[in-house]
Protein backbone atom coordinates (compact mmCIF):
# COMPACT_ATOMS: atom_id res chain seq x y z
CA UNK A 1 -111.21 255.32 187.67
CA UNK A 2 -111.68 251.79 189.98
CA UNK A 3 -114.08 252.06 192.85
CA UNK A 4 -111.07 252.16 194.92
CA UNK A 5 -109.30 254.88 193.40
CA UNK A 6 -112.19 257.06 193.72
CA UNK A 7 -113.78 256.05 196.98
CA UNK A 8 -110.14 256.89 198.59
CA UNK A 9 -110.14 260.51 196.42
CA UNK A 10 -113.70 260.64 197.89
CA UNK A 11 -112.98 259.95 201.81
CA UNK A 12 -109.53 261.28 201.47
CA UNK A 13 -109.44 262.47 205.02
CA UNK A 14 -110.94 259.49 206.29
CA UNK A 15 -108.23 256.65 207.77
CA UNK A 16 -110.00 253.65 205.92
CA UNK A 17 -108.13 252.27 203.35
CA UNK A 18 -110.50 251.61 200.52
CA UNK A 19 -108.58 249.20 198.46
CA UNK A 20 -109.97 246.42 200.72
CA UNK A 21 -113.81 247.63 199.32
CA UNK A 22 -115.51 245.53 196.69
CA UNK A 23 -118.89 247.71 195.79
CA UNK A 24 -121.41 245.68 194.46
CA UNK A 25 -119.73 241.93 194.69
CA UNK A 26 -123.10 240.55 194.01
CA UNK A 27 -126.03 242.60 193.21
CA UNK A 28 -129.54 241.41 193.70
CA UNK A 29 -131.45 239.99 190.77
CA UNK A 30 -134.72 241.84 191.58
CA UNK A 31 -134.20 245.93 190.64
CA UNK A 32 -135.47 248.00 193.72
CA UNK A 33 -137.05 251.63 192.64
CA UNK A 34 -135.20 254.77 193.83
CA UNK A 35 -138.62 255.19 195.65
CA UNK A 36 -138.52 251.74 197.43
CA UNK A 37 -137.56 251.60 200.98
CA UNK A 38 -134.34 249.73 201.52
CA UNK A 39 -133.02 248.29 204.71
CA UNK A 40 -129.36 248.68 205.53
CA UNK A 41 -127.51 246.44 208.02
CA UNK A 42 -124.10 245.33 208.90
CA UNK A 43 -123.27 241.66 210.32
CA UNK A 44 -120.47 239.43 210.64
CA UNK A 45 -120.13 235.80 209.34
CA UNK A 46 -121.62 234.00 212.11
CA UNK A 47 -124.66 235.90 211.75
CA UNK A 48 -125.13 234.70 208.37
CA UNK A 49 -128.43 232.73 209.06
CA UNK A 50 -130.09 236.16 210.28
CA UNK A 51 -129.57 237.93 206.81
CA UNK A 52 -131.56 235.03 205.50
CA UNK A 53 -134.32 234.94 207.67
CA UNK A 54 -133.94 238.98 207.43
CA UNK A 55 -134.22 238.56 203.61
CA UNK A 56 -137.06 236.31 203.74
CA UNK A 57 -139.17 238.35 205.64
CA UNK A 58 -138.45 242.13 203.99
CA UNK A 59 -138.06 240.71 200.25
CA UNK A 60 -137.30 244.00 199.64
CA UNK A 61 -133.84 245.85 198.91
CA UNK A 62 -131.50 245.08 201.31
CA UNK A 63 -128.20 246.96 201.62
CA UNK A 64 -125.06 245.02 203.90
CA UNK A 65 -121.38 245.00 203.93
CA UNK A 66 -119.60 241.79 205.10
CA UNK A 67 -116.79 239.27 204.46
CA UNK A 68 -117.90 236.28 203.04
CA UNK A 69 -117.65 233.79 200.79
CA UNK A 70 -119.19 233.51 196.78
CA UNK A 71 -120.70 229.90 197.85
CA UNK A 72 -122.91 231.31 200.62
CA UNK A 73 -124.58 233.78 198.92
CA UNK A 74 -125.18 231.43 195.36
CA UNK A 75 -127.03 228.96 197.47
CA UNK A 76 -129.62 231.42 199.18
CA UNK A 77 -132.56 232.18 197.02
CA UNK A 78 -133.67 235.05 198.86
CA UNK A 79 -130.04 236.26 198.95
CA UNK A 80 -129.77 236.29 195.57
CA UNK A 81 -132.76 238.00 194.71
CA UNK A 82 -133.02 240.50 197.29
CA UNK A 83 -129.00 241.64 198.98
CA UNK A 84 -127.02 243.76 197.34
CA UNK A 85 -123.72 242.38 198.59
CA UNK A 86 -120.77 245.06 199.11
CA UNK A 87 -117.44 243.08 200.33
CA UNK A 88 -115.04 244.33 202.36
CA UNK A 89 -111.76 242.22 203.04
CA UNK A 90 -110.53 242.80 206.34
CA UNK A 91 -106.72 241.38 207.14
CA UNK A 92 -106.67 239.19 210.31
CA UNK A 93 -103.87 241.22 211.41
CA UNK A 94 -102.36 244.79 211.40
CA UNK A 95 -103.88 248.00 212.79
CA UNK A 96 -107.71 247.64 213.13
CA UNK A 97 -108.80 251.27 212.54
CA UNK A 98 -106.75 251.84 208.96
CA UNK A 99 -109.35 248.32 208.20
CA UNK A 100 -112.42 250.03 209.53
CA UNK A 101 -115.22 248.69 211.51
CA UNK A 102 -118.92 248.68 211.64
CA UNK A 103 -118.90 252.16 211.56
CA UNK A 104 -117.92 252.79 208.19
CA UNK A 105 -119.84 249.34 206.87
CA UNK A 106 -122.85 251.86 207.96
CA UNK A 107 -121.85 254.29 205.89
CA UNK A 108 -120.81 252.63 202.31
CA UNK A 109 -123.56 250.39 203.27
CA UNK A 110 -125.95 253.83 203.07
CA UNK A 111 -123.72 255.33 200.44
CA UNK A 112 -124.62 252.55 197.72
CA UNK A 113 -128.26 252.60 198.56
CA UNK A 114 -130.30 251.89 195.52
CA UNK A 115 -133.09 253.39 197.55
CA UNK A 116 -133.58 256.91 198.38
CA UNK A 117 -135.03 256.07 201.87
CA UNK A 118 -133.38 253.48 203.83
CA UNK A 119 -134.05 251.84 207.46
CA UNK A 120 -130.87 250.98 209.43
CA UNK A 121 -132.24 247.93 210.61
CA UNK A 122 -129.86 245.45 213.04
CA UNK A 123 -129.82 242.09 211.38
CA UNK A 124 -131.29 239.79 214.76
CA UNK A 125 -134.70 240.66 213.97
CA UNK A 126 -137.45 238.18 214.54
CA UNK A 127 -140.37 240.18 212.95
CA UNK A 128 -141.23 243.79 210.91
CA UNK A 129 -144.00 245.60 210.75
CA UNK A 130 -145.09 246.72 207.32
CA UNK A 131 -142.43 249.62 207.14
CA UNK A 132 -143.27 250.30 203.79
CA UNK A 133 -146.48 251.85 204.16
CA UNK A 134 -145.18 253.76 207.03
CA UNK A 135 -142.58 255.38 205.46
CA UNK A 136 -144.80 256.43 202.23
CA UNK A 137 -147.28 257.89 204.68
CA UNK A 138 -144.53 259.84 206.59
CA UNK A 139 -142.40 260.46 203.22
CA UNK A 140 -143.05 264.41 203.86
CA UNK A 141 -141.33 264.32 206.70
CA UNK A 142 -138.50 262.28 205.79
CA UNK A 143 -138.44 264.81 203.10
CA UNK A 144 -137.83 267.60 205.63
CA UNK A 145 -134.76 266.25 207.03
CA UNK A 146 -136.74 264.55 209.43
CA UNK A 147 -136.60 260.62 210.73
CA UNK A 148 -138.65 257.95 211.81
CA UNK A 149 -137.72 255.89 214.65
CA UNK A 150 -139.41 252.59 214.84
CA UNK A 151 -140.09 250.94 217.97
CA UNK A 152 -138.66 247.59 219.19
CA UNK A 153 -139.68 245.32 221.36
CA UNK A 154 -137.92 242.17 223.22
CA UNK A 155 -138.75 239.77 225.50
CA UNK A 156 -137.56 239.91 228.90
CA UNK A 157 -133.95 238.31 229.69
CA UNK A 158 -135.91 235.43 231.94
CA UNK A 159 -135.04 231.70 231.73
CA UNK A 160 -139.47 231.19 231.28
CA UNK A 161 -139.68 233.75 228.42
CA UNK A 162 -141.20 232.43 225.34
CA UNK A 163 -139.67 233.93 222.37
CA UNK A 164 -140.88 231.44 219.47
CA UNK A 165 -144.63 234.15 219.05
CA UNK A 166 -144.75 237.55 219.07
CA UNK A 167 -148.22 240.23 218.70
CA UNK A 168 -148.29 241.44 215.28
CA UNK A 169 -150.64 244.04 215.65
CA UNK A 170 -150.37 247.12 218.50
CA UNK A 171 -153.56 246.05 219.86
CA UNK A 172 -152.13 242.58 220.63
CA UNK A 173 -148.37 244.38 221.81
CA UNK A 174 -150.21 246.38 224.10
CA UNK A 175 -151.65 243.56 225.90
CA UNK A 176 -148.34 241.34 225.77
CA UNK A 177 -146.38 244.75 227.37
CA UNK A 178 -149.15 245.47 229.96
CA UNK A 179 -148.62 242.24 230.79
CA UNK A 180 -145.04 242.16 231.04
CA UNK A 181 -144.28 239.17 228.75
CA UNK A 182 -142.69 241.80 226.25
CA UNK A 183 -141.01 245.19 226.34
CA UNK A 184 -140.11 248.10 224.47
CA UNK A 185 -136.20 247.49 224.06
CA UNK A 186 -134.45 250.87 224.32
CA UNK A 187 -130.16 249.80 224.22
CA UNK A 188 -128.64 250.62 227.68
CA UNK A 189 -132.63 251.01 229.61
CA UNK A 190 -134.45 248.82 231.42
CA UNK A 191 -137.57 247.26 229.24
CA UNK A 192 -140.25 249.99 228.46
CA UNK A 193 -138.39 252.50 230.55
CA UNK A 194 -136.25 254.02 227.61
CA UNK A 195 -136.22 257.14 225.61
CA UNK A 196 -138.67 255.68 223.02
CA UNK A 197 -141.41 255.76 225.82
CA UNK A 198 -144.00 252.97 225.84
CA UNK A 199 -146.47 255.31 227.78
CA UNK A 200 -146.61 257.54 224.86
CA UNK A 201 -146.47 255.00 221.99
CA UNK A 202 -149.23 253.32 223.76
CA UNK A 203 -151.42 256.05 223.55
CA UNK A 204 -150.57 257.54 219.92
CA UNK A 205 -152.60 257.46 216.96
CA UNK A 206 -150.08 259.76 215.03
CA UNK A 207 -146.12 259.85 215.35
CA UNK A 208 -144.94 261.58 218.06
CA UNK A 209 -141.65 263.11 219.26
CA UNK A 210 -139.00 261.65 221.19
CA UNK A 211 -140.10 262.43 224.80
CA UNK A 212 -136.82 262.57 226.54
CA UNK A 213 -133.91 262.46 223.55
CA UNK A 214 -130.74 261.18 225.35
CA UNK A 215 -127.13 261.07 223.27
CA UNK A 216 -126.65 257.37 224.04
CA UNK A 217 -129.98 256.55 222.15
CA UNK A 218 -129.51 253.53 219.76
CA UNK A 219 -133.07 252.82 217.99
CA UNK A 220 -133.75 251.21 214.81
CA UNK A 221 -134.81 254.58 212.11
CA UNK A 222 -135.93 255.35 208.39
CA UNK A 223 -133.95 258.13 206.95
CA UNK A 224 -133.20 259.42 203.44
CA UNK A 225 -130.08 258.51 202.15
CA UNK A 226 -128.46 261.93 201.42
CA UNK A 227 -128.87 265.48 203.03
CA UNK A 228 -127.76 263.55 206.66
CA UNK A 229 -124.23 263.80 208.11
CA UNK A 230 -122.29 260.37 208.23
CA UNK A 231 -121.77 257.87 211.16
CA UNK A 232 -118.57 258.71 213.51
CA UNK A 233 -115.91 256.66 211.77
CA UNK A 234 -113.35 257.40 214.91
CA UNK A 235 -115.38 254.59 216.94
CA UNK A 236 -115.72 251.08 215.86
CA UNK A 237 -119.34 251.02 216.43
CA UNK A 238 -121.27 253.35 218.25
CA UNK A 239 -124.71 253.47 216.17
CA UNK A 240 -125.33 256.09 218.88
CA UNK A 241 -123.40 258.69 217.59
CA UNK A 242 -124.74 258.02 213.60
CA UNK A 243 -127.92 259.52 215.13
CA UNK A 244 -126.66 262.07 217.60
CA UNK A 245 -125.41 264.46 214.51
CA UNK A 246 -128.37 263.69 212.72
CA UNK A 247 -130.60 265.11 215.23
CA UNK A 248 -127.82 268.32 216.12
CA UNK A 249 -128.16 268.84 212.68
CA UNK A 250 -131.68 269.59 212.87
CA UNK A 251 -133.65 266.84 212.51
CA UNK A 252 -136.99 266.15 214.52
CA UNK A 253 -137.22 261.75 215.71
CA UNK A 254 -140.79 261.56 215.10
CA UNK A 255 -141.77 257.76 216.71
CA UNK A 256 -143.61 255.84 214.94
CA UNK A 257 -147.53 255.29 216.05
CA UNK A 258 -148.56 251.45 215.15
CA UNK A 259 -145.21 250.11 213.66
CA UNK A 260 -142.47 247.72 215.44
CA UNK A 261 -139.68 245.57 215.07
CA UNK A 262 -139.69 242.34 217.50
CA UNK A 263 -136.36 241.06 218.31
CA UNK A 264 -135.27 238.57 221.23
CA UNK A 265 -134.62 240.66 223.93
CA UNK A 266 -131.34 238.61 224.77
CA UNK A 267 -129.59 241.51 222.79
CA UNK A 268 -127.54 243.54 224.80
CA UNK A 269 -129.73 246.00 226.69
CA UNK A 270 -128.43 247.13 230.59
CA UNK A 271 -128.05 249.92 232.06
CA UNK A 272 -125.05 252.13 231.34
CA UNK A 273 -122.24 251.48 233.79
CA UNK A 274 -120.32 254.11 234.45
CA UNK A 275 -117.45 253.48 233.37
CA UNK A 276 -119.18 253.34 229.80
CA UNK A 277 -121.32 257.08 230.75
CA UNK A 278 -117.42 258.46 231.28
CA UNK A 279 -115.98 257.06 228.04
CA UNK A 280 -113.75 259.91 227.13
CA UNK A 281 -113.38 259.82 223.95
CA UNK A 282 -117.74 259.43 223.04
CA UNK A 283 -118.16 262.72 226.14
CA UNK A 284 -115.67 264.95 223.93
CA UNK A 285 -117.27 263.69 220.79
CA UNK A 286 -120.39 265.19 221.86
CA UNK A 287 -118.58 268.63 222.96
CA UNK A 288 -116.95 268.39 219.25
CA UNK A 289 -120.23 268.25 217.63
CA UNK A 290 -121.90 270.85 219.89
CA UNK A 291 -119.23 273.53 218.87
CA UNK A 292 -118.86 272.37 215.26
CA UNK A 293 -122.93 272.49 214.62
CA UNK A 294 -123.10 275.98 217.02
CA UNK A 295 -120.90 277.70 214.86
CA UNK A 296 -122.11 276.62 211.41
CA UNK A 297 -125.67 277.55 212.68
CA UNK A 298 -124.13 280.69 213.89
CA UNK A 299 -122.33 281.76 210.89
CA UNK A 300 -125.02 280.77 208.55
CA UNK A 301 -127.09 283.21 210.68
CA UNK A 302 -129.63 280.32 211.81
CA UNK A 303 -129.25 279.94 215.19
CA UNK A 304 -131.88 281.60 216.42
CA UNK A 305 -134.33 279.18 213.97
CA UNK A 306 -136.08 275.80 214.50
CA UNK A 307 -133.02 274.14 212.76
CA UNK A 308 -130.64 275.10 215.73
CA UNK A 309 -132.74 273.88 218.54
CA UNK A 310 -131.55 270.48 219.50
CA UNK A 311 -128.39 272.56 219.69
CA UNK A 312 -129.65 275.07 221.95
CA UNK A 313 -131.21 272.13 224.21
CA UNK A 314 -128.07 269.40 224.33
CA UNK A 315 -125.17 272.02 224.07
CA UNK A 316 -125.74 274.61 226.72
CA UNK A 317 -122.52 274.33 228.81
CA UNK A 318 -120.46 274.13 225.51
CA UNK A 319 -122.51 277.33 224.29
CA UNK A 320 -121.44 279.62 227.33
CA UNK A 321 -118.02 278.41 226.83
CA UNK A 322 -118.26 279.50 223.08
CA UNK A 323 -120.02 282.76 223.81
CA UNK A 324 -117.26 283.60 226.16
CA UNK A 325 -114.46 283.00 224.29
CA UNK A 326 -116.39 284.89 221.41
CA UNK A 327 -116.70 282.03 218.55
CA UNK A 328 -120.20 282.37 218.19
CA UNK A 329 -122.24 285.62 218.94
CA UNK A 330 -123.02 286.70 222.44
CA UNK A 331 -126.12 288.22 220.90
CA UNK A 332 -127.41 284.93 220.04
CA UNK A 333 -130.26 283.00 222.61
CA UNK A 334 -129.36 282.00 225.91
């Protein structure tokens, strides 16, 4: 069978049309181990010079899906040696969800992983912390369905903020945050006032959890590949909702202690408006997932368990409405 044949017998409910997929159009030179950690990102062509620089600074397995061109990737060393390049041809025309978006580059990006950890890293990135290490030290709990969310920190969106240095080691972060000439960068928060909580990282020796999990929460994570549901392919890109089943499905976002990413801070990053906290079709999303991960937990006779909690702690209106109308027990916790 081609890769398109079976990729559409593989998603056949999903509305992407996968003869426009070309797995593996290049595939790096250097092998990565099924142990390695890989990064995955997404990026479109005028962010080309960031998957170099990206590249350059990992040289490790990186995973992306983007259109391109055969010239462009020949002439970058680091390219070459390091991307595994997965093609997708987008028409410039005709209906843009049978084509996809970055949604489902997230997933085949994940899906052709040579890695069995990845970290779904955004491809503006000025700096990373040794991630490696991190996610060998924390492997047990990536092993338990857990992730790891990695910090990030920008600069502040001021016309006087120097952006060309960064602190590369949390003593020297600390001091730049204290002193407001960098921030923790949480999407849709003010700097150091997101979910990721600079209080708490500031303080921690040892990962920690998520103080104050909220279902627009966007941060850069390490994951294994399989055993996690896949990114919302009804929205065009909403990295937010990639993580949102993750964690109804049971898994704990343990922050990690002394690593970062350091990105520009002139990435998107106000305050939810409302019109974007009332998007209709993101707020019944969430009630979707709510009663879809309520009843499996529920039939599989789990609810009451560890694995059902983010359930029992994001989906309480939708669970009296369940309870009521008697799809999951009324015996079960309230």
């Amino acid at each position: 069978l081609t890769y398109q044949l079976r990729l559409s017998k593989m998603f056949s409910k999903s509305l992407i049309r996968m003869d426009h997929l070309r797995p593996y159009w290049f595939t790096a030179t250097a092998t990565p181990s099924p142990d390695q950690l890989g990064i995955s990102t997404i990026l479109t062509m005028d962010e080309w010079p960031h998957l170099v620089h990206l590249a350059e600074i990992w040289q490790g397995a990186v995973l992306q899906h983007l259109s391109t061109i055969r010239r462009e990737y020949e002439t970058q060393t680091m390219l070459a040696k390091h991307v595994d390049l997965h093609l997708i041809v987008r028409p410039s025309n005709g209906d843009p969800v049978v084509h996809g978006g970055f949604q489902d580059s997230r997933n085949l990006a994940r899906l052709f992983s040579r890695t069995d950890v990845v970290a779904h890293v955004p491809v503006t990135v000025l700096w990373v912390s040794d991630l490696v290490t991190a996610a060998k030290t924390y492997h047990d709990r990536l092993l338990d369905g857990d992730v790891l969310i990695v910090p990030t920190f920008g600069f502040p969106n001021s016309k006087n903020a120097i952006t060309d240095e960064w602190p590369t080691t949390k003593t020297e972060m600390v001091e730049w945050a204290d002193e407001k000439r960098i921030g923790l960068l949480d999407y849709h928060w003010k700097l150091s006032k997101g979910p990721t909580s600079y209080d708490t990282w500031r303080e921690a020796t040892e990962p920690y959890l998520v103080p104050e999990y909220d279902y627009h929460y966007t941060p850069i994570y390490i994951s294994t590949r399989d055993d996690h549901p896949w990114c919302e392919e009804r929205f065009a890109d909403e990295p937010s909702a990639c993580l949102y089943s993750i964690y109804l499905n049971g898994a704990n976002l343990w922050v990690l202690p002394n690593d970062y990413v350091v990105r520009t801070g002139k990435e998107p990053e106000k305050m939810l408006t409302a019109e974007e906290v009332n998007i209709a079709m993101y707020k019944n999303y969430r009630i979707e997932q709510c009663v879809f991960y309520a009843r499996q937990f529920d039939q599989a006779g789990i609810f009451e368990t560890d694995r059902a909690k983010h359930v029992q702690q994001e989906c309480a209106k939708s669970l009296g409405s369940l309870r009521k109308e008697k799809i999951i027990s009324s015996t079960t916790k309230k």
